[in-house]
Structures are given as structure tokens and as C-alpha cells.
C-alpha atoms as a PDB file:
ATOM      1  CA  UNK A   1      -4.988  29.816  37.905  1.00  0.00           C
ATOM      2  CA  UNK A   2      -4.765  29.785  34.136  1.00  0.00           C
ATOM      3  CA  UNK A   3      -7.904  28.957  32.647  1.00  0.00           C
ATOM      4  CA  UNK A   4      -7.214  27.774  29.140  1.00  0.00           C
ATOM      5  CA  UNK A   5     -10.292  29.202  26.442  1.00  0.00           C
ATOM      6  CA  UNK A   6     -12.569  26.808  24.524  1.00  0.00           C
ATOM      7  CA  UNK A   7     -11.434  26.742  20.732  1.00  0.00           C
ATOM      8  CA  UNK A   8     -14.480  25.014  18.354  1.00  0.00           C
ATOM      9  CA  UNK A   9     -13.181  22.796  15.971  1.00  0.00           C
ATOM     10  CA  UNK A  10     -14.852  22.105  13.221  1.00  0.00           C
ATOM     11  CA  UNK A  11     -15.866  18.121  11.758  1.00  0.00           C
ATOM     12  CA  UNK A  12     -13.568  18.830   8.823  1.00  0.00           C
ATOM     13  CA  UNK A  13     -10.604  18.933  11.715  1.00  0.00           C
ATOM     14  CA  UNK A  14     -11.514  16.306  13.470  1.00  0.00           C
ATOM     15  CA  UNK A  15     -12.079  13.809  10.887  1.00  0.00           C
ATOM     16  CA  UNK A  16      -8.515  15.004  10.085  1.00  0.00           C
ATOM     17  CA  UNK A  17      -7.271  14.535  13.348  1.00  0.00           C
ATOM     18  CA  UNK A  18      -8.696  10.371  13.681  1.00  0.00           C
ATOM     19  CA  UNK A  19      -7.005  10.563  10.326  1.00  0.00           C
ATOM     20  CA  UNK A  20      -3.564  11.123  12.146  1.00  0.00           C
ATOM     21  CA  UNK A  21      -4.245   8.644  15.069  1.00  0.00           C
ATOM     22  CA  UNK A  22      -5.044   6.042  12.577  1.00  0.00           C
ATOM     23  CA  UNK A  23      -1.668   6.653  10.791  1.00  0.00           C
ATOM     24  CA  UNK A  24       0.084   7.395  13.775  1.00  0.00           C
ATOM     25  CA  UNK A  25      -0.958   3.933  14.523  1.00  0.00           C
ATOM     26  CA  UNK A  26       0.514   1.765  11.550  1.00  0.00           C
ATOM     27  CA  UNK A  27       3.824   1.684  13.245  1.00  0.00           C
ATOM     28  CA  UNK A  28       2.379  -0.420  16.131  1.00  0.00           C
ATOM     29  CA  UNK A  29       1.819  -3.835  15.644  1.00  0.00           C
ATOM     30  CA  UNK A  30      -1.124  -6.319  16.365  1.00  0.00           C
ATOM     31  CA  UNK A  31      -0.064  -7.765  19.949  1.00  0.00           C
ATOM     32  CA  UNK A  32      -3.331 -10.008  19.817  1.00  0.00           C
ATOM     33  CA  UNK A  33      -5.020 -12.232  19.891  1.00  0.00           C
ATOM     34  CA  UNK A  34      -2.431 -14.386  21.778  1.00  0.00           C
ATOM     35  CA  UNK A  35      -3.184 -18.167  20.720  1.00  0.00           C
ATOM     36  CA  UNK A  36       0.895 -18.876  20.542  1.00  0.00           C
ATOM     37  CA  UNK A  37       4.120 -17.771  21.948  1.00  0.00           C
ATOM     38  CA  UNK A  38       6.249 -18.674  18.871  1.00  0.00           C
ATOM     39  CA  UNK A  39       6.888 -14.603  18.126  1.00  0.00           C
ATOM     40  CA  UNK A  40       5.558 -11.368  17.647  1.00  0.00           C
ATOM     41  CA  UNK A  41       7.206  -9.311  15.032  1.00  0.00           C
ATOM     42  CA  UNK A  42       7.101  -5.950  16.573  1.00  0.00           C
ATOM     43  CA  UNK A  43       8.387  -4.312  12.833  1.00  0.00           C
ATOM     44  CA  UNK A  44       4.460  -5.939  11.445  1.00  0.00           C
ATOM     45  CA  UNK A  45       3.314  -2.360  10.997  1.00  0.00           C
ATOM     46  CA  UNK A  46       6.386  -1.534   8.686  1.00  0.00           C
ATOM     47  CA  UNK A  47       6.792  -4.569   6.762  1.00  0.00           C
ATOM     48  CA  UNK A  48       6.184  -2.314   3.324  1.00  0.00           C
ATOM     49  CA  UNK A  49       9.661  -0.558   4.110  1.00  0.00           C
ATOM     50  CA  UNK A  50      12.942  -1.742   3.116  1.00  0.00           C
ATOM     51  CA  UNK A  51      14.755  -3.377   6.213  1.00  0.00           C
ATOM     52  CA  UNK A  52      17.175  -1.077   6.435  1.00  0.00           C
ATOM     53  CA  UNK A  53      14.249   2.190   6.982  1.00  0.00           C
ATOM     54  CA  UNK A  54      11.901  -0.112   8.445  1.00  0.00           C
ATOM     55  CA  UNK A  55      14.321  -0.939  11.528  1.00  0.00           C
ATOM     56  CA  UNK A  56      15.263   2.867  11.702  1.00  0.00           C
ATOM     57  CA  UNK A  57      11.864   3.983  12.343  1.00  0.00           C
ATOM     58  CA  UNK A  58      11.511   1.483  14.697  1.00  0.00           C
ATOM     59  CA  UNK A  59      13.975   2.689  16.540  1.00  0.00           C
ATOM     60  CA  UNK A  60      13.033   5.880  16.392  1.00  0.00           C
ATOM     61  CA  UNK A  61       9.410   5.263  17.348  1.00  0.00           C
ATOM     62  CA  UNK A  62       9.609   1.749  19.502  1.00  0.00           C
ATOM     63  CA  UNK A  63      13.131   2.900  20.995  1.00  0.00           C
ATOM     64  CA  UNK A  64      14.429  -0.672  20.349  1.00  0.00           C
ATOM     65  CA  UNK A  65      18.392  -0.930  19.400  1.00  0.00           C
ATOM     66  CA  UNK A  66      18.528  -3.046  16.143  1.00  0.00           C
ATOM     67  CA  UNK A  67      22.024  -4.040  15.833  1.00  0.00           C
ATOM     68  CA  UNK A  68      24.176  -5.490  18.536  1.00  0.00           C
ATOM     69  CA  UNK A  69      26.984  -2.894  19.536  1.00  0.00           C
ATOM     70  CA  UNK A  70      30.462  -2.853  18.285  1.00  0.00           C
ATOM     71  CA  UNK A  71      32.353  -5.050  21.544  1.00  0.00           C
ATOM     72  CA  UNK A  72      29.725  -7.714  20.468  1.00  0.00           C
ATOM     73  CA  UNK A  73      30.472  -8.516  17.231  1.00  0.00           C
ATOM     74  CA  UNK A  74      34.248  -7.895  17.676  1.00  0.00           C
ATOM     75  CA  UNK A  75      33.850 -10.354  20.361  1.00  0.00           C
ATOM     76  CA  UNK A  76      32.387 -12.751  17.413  1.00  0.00           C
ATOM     77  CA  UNK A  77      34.984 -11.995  15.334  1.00  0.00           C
ATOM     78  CA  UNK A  78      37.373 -13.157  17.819  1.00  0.00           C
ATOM     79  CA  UNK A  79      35.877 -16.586  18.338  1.00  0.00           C
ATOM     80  CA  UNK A  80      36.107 -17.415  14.594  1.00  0.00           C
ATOM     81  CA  UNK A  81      31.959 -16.606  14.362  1.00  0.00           C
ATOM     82  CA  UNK A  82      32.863 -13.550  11.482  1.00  0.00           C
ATOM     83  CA  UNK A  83      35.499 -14.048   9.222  1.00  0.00           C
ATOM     84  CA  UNK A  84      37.707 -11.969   7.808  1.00  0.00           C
ATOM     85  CA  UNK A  85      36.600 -12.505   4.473  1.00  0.00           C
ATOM     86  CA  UNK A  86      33.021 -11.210   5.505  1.00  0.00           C
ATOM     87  CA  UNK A  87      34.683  -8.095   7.068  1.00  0.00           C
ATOM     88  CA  UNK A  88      36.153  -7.110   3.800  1.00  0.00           C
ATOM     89  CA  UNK A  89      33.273  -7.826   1.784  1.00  0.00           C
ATOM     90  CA  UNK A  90      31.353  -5.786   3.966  1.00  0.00           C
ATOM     91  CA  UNK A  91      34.083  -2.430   3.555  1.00  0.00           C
ATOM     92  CA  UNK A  92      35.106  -3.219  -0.014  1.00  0.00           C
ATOM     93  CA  UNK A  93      32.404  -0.120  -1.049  1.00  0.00           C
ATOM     94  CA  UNK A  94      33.690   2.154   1.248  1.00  0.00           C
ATOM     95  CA  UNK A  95      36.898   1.941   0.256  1.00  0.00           C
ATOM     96  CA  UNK A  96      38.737   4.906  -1.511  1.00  0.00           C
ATOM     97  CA  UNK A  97      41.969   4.434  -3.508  1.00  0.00           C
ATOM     98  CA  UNK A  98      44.172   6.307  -0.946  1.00  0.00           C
ATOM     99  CA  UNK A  99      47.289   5.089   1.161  1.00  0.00           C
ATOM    100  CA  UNK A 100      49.421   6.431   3.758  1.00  0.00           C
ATOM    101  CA  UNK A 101      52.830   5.738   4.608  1.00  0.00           C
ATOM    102  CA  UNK A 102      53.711   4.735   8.108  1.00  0.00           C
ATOM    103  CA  UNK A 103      57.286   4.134   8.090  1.00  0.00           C
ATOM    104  CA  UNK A 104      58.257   2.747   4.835  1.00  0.00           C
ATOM    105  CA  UNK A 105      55.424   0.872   4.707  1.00  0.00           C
ATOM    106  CA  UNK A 106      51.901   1.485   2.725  1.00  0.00           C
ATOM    107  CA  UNK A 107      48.507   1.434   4.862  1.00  0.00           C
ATOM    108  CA  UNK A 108      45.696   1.069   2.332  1.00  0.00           C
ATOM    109  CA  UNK A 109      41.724   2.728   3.164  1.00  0.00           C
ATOM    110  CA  UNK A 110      40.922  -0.856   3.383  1.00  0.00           C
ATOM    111  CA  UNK A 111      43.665  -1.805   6.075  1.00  0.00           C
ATOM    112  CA  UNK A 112      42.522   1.699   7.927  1.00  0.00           C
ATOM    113  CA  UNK A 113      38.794   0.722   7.462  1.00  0.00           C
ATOM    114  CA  UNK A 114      39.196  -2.955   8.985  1.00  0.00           C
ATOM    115  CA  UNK A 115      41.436  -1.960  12.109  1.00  0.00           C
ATOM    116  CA  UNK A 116      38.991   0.492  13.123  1.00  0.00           C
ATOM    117  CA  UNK A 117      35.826  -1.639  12.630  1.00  0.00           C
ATOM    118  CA  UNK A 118      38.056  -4.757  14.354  1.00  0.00           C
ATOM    119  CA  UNK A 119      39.575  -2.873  16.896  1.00  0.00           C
ATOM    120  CA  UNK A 120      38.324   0.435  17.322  1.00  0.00           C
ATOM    121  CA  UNK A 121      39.222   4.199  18.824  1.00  0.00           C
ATOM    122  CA  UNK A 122      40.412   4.304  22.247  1.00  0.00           C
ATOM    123  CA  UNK A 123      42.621   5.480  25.228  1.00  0.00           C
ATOM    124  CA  UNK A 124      46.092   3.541  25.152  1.00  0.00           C
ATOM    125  CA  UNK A 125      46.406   1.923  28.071  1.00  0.00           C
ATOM    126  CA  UNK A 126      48.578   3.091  30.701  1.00  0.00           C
ATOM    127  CA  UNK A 127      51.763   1.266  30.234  1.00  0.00           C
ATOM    128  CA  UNK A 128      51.643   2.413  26.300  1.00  0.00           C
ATOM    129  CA  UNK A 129      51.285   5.839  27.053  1.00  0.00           C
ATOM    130  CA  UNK A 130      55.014   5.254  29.673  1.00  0.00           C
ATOM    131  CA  UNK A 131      56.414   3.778  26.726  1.00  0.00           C
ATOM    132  CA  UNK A 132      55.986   6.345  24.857  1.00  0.00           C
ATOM    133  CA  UNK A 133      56.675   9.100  27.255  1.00  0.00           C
ATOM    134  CA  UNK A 134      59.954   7.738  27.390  1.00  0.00           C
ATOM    135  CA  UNK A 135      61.110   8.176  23.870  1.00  0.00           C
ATOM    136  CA  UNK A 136      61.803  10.988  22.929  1.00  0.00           C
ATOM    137  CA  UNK A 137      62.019  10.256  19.230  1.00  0.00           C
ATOM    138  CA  UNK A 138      58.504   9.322  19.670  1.00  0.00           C
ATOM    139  CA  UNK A 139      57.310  12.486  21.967  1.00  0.00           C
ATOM    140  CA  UNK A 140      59.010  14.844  19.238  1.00  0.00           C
ATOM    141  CA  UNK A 141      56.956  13.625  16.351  1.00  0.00           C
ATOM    142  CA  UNK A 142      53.659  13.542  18.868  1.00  0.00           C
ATOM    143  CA  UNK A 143      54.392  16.863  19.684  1.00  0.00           C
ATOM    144  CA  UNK A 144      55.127  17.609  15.775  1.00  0.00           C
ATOM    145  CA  UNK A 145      51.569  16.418  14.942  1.00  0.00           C
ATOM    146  CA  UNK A 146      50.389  18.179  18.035  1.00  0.00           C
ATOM    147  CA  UNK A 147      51.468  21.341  16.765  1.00  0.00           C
ATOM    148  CA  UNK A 148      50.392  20.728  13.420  1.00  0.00           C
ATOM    149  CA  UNK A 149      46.565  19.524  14.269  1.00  0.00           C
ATOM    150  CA  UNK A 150      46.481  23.489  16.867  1.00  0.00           C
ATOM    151  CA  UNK A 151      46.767  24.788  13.258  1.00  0.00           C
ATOM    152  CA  UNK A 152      44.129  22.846  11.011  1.00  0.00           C
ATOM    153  CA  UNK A 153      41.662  22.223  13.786  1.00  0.00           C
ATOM    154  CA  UNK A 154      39.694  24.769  15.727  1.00  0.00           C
ATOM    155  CA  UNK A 155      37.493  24.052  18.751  1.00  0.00           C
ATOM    156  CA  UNK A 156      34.116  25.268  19.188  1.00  0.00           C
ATOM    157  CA  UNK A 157      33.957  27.951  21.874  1.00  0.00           C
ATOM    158  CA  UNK A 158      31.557  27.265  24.454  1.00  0.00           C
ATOM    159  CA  UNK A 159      28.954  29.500  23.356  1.00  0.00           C
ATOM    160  CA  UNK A 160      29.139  27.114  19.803  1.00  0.00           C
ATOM    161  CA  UNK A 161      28.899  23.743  21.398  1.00  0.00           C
ATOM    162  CA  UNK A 162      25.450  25.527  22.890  1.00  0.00           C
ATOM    163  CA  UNK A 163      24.286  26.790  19.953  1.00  0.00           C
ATOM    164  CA  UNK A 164      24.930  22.817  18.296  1.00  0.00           C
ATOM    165  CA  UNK A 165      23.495  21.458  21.290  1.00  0.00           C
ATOM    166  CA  UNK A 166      20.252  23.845  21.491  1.00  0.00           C
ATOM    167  CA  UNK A 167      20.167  23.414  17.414  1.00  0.00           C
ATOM    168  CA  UNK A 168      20.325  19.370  18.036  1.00  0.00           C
ATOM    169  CA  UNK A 169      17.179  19.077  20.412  1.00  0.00           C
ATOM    170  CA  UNK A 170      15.322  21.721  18.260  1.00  0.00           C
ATOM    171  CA  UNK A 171      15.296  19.369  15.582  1.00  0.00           C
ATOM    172  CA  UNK A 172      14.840  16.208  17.464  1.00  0.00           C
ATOM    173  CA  UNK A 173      11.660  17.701  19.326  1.00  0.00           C
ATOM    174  CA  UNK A 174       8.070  16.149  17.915  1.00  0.00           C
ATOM    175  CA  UNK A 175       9.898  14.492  15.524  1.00  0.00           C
ATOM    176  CA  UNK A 176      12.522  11.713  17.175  1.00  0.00           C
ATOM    177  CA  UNK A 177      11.251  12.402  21.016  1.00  0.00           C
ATOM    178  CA  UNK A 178       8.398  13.623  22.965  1.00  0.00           C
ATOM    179  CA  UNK A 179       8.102  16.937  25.128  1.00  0.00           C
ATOM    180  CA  UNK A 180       8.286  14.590  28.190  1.00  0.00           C
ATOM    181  CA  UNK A 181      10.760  12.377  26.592  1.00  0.00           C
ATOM    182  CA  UNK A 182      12.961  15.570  26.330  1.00  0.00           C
ATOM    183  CA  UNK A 183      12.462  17.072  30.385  1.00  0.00           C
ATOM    184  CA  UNK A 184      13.301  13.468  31.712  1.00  0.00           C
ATOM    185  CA  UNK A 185      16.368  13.859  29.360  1.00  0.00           C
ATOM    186  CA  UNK A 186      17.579  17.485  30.377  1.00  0.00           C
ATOM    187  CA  UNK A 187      15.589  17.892  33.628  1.00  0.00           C
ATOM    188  CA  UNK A 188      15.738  15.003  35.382  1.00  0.00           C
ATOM    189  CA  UNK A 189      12.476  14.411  35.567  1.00  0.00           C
ATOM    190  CA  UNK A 190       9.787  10.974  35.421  1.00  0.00           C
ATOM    191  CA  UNK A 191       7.139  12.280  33.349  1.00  0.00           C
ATOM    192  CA  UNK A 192       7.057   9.356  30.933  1.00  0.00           C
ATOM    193  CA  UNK A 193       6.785   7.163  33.390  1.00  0.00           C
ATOM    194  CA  UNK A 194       4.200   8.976  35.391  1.00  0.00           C
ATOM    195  CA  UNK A 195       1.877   9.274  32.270  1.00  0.00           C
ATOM    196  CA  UNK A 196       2.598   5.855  31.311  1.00  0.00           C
ATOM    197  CA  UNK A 197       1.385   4.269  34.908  1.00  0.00           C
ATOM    198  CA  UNK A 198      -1.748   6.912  34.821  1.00  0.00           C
ATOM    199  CA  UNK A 199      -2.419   5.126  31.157  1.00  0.00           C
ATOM    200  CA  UNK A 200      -1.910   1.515  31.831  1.00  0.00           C
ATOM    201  CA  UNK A 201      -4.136   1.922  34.835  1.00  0.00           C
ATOM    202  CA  UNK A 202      -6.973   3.299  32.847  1.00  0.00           C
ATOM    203  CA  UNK A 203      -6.331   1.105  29.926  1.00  0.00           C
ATOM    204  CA  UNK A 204      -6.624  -2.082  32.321  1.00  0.00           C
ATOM    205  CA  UNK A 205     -10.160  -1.015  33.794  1.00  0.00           C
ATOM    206  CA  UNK A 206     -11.276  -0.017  30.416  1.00  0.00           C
ATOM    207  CA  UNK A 207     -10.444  -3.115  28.524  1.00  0.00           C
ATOM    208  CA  UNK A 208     -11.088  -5.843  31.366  1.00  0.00           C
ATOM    209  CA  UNK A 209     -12.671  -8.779  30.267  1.00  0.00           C
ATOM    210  CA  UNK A 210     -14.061  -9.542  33.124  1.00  0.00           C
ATOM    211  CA  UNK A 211     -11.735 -10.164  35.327  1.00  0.00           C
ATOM    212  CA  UNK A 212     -11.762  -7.840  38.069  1.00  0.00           C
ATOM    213  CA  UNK A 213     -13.642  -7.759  40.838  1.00  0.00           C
ATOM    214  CA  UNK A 214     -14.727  -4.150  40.305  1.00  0.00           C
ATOM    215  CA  UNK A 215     -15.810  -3.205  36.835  1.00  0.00           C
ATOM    216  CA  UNK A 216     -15.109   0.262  35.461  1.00  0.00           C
ATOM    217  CA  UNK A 217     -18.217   2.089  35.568  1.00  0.00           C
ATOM    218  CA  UNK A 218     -19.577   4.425  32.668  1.00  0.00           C
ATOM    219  CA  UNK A 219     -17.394   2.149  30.006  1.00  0.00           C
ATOM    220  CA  UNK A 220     -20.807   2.529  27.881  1.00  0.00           C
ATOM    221  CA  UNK A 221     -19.960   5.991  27.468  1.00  0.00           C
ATOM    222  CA  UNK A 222     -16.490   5.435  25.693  1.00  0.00           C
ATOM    223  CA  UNK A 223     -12.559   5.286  27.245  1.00  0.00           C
ATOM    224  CA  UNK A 224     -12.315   8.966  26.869  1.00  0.00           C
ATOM    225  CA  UNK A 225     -15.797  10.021  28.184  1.00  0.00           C
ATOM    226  CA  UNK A 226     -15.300   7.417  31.182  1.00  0.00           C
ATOM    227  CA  UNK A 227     -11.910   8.371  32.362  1.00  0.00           C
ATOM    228  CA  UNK A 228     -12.770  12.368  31.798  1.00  0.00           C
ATOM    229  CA  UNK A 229     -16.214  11.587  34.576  1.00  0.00           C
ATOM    230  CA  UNK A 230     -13.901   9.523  37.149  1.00  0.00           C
ATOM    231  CA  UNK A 231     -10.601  10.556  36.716  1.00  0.00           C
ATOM    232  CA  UNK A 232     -11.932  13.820  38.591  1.00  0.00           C
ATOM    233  CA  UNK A 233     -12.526  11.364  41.448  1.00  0.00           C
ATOM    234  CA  UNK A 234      -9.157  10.163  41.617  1.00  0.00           C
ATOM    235  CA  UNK A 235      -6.096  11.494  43.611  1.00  0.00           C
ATOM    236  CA  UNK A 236      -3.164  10.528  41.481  1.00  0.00           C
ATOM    237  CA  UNK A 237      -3.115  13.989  39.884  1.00  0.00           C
ATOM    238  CA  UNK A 238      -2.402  15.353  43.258  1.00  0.00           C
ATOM    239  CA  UNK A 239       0.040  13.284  44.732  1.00  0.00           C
ATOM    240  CA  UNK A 240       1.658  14.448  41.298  1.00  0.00           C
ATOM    241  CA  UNK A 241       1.647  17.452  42.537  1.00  0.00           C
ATOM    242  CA  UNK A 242      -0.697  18.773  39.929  1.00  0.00           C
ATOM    243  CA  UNK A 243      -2.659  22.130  40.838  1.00  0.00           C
ATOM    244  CA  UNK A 244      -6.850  22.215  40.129  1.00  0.00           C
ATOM    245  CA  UNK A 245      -6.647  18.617  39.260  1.00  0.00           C
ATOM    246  CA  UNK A 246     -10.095  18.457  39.264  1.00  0.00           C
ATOM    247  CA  UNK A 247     -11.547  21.675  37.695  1.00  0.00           C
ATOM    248  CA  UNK A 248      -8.906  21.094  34.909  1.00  0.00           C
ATOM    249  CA  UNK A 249     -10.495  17.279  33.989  1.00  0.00           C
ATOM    250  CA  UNK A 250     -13.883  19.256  34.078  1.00  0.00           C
ATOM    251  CA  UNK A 251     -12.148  21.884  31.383  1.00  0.00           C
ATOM    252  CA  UNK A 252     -11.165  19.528  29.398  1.00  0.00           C
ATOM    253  CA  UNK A 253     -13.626  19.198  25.972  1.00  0.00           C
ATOM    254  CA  UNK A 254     -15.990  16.905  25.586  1.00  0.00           C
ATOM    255  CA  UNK A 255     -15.107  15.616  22.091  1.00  0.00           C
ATOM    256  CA  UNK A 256     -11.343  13.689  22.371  1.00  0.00           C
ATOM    257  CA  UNK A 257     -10.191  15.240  19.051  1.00  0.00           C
ATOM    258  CA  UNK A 258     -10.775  18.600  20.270  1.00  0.00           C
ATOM    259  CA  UNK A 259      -8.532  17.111  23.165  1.00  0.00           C
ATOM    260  CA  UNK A 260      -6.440  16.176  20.952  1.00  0.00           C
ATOM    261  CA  UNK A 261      -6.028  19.364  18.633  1.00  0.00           C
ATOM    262  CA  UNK A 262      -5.854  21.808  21.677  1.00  0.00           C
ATOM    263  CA  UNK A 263      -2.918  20.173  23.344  1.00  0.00           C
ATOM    264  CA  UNK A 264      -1.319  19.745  20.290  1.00  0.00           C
ATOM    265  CA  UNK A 265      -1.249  23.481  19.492  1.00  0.00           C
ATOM    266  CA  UNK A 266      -0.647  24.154  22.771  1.00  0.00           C
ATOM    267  CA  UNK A 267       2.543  22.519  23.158  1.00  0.00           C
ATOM    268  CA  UNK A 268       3.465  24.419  20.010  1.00  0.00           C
ATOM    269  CA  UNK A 269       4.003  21.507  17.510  1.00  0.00           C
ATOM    270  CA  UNK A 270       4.197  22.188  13.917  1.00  0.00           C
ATOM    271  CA  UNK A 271       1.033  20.595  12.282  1.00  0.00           C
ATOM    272  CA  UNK A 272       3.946  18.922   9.796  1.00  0.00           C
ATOM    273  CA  UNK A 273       5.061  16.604  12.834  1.00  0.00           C
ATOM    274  CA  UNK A 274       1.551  15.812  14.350  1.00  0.00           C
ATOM    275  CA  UNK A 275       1.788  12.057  12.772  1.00  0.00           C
ATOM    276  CA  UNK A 276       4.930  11.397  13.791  1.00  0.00           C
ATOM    277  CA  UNK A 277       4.514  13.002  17.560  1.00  0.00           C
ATOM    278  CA  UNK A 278       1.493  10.811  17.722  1.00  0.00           C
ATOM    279  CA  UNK A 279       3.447   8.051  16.518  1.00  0.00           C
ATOM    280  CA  UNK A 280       6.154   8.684  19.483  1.00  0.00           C
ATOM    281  CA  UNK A 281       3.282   8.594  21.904  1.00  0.00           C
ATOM    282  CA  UNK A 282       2.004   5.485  20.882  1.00  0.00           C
ATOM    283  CA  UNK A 283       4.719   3.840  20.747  1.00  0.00           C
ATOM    284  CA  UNK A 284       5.525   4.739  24.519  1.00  0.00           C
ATOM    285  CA  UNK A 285       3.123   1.805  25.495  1.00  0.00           C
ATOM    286  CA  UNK A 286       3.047  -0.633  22.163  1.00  0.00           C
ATOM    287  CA  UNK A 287       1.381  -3.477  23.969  1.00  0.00           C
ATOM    288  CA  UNK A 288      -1.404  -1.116  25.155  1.00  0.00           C
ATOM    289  CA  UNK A 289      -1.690   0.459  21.793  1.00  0.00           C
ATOM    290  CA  UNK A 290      -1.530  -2.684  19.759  1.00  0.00           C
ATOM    291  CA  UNK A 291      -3.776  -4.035  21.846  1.00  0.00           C
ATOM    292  CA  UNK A 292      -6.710  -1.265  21.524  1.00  0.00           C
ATOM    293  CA  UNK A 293      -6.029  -1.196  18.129  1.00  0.00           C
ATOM    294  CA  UNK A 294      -6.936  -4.639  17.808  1.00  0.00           C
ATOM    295  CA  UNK A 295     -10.208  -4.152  19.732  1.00  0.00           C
ATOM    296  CA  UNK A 296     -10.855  -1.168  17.431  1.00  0.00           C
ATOM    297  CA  UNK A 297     -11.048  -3.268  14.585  1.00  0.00           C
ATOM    298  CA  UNK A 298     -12.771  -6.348  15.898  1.00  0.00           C
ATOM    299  CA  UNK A 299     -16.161  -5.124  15.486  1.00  0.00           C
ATOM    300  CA  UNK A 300     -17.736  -8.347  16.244  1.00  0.00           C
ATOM    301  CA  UNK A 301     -15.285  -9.087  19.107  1.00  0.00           C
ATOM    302  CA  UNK A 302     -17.735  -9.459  22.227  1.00  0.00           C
ATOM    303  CA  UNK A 303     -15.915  -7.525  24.643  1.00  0.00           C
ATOM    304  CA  UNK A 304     -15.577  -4.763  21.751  1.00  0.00           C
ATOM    305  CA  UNK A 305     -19.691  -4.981  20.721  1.00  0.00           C
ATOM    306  CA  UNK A 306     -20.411  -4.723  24.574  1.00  0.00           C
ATOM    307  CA  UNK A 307     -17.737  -1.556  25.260  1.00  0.00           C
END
């Protein structure tokens, strides 16, 4: 069994390190108190951004999809709901003073832009493809620009596209996904979802408000001090499939920064992208967070005075 050795951190780090959670944080928005239904704007915690960045890093760190796709608001445009007027408004500063003849007729950027925003790339359909098989004008100048594109393009070798797609996931790692994020990507695997049922089980019993049955003992002692004494108790890590479950809880430090700092070395993460791994984490379980985070600062909040 790998025993992992103590490190001492010093205050200096770990007032550093509640500095990061705090930041980490700001992307996750207050989901209470709940007195209406009206809305919840999950983009609160990014409000001093300009629209355009704010709903970017939401994406990146709430994984919501801001824009409807493509089909959608073709779809629209096809029911009269976007004009044409708006499309061209919207690709007039794209537009480069080029044309290209097809035929004896000019095809302006703009006309190029618009048919591929309206209509998009894809397969011809079957009967197009017959159609054109059967002209051979046609399959001469396809075969013309087939030749032509062997000589200006060049496709990676397989060992390139590896090298892109190992380069790709090296850069996205601790800074647009998680370590777990990544395995259930690549792997297979469920570790997000495992950690995240572990969490919202704890988070439930720590932050009742009296409403189970059974109250979470040793809640006096803090979340992380409470769940480190019973979580040794509980079987979950096993039927994981976790090894030393138990003696590893017991390991664990008994400051949560120190937690915090160990496992973030030891997963290798450059200290640069600490905030925004954090900030991935958190945002795994943004009611949870926002929730906590609202507690945190309600100092005169009952439930908050008494745990």
C-alpha cells in the first residue's frame, strides 16, 4: 500500500489557498434564499464581464451551451422568425472583397458567407451524388479538382493526428476540464458522477435544517472534520472498489487546506491553474456550491450560527 508522507504547510499557504476557494467561487451564483420562482440567473457571479466572455466562462465552468445550435435557428429562418436582412447585417464584417466565378457568374464572400450560415456543409444526398456520377462532364472537373486539392493539401499521418490530439487534452487539462472529467471522457469511466453522489450525500446531512429524522452527528466540529470522523464508517468507498478506504480517511490531514494543497500537487497541477481547477470543481455541483456559499456568508443565519 502506498502511504502518502505528511507535507506541513505553513499559515502563509493556507490563507492563500481559502484565497483560491473564495475566487474559485465567484463564478457560482447565489441559489438562495428561495422566496420566488421567477428566475435565477446562473451568469450572477460574472455579471462584471462583457456578455460575450461572461457566457464563455460559463460554459466552460457551468458546462451550459449558450447559443441554440445551427438546425435551430436555420429552422427560424425558415419560418420567417430571422430575416434576411438580419443575416446580412450580422456577416457584413466578415466580409472580404473577394469573388469567385462559378460559371459565368460572380459569387461574392457575402453570397459564400450566407449559404453556409443558411444552409450549411454536408453529404449530398444520395440521388445528387447519381446525378452526378452520371455526367461525365461533371466527374471530369470533380476529378480535376480532386487531383488538384492531392497536391495543395496534405493529411496528417497518424502519428500527427496523435500528437494534435495528445497536444489538445494537454492544454485543456486543469484549465477547461477536470482529471475525472477527462477519464470519463477517454476511459469510459463514472468518476464524476461517483464523487458527485458521495458529495451531495454529505452536503445534505451537513446542511439539514432539520428535516431528517437522523441528524448528522459531530456537525459542531465543521463539514470537513465531520465527514473525515464518519466517512471512515461508511462503505461507499468500498463498493467503489477503493483499497484501505479506511486507513486512507484516517491519513488524510487534519486541516482541509492542507487537504486541499496536497491533492493539488499531487495530481500534478500547475499552481497557475489552481483557481480555475477549483472553479471546474465547483461548478460540478452549482446548486450545492451556491448554496454553501450562501450559508458561508450568512453569519447570522440560524442554521449557519448553530453549524
Amino acid at each position: 500500500m502506498e502511504t502518502m508522507t505528511t507535507i506541513p504547510y505553513s499559515e502563509a499557504q493556507r490563507m492563500e489557498v481559502r484565497s483560491l476557494v473564495n475566487l474559485a467561487g465567484e463564478v457560482i451564483a447565489y441559489y438562495w434564499p428561495m422566496r420566488t420562482f421567477i428566475y435565477r440567473n446562473v451568469l450572477h457571479g460574472l455579471e462584471y464581464l462583457d456578455f460575450e466572455d461572461a457566457v464563455k466562462q460559463g460554459q466552460r465552468f457551468l458546462g451550459g451551451r449558450p447559443y441554440l445550435p445551427n438546425n435551430r435557428f436555420r429552422d427560424y429562418f425558415q419560418i420567417g422568425r430571422i430575416r434576411i436582412e438580419d443575416i446580412d447585417a450580422a456577416l457584413t464584417p466578415l466580409i472580404q472583397g473577394k469573388t469567385v466565378m462559378i460559371g459565368k457568374r460572380p459569387v461574392t464572400h457575402l453570397e459564400v458567407l450566407r449559404a453556409q450560415f443558411l444552409q450549411g456543409i454536408k453529404v449530398p444526398d444520395h440521388g445528387h451524388q447519381e446525378r452526378v456520377r452520371g455526367s461525365l462532364s461533371e466527374r471530369a472537373n470533380l476529378e480535376a479538382v480532386a487531383n488538384r486539392l492531392r497536391t495543395v493539401l496534405r493529411p496528417p499521418n497518424q502519428d500527427a493526428r496523435v500528437q494534435t490530439t495528445v497536444l489538445a487534452d494537454t492544454q485543456a487539462l486543469g484549465h477547461d476540464v477536470t482529471l475525472s472529467a477527462w477519464c470519463d471522457q477517454i476511459l469510459g469511466t463514472r468518476i464524476v458522477e461517483q464523487i458527485n453522489e458521495e458529495l451531495i450525500k454529505w452536503c445534505g446531512a451537513f446542511v439539514d435544517e432539520g428535516h431528517a429524522a437522523w441528524t448528522m452527528p459531530h456537525r459542531e466540529t465543521s463539514f470537513y472534520n465531520a465527514w473525515k470522523h464518519l466517512a471512515q464508517h461508511d462503505f461507499s468507498g468500498t463498493f467503489l472498489g477503493i483499497q484501505d478506504w479506511k486507513h486512507k480517511i484516517q491519513s488524510l490531514p487534519e486541516r482541509p487546506e492542507d487537504t486541499i494543497l496536497r491533492y493539488l500537487e499531487t495530481l500534478g497541477i500547475p499552481k497557475v491553474l489552481w483557481e480555475d481547477y477549483l472553479s471546474l470543481q465547483l461548478g460540478a455541483l452549482p446548486g450545492w456550491t451556491g448554496f454553501i456559499k450562501w450559508r458561508a456568508e450568512e453569519a447570522g443565519y440560524e442554521w449557519q450560527a448553530a453549524f
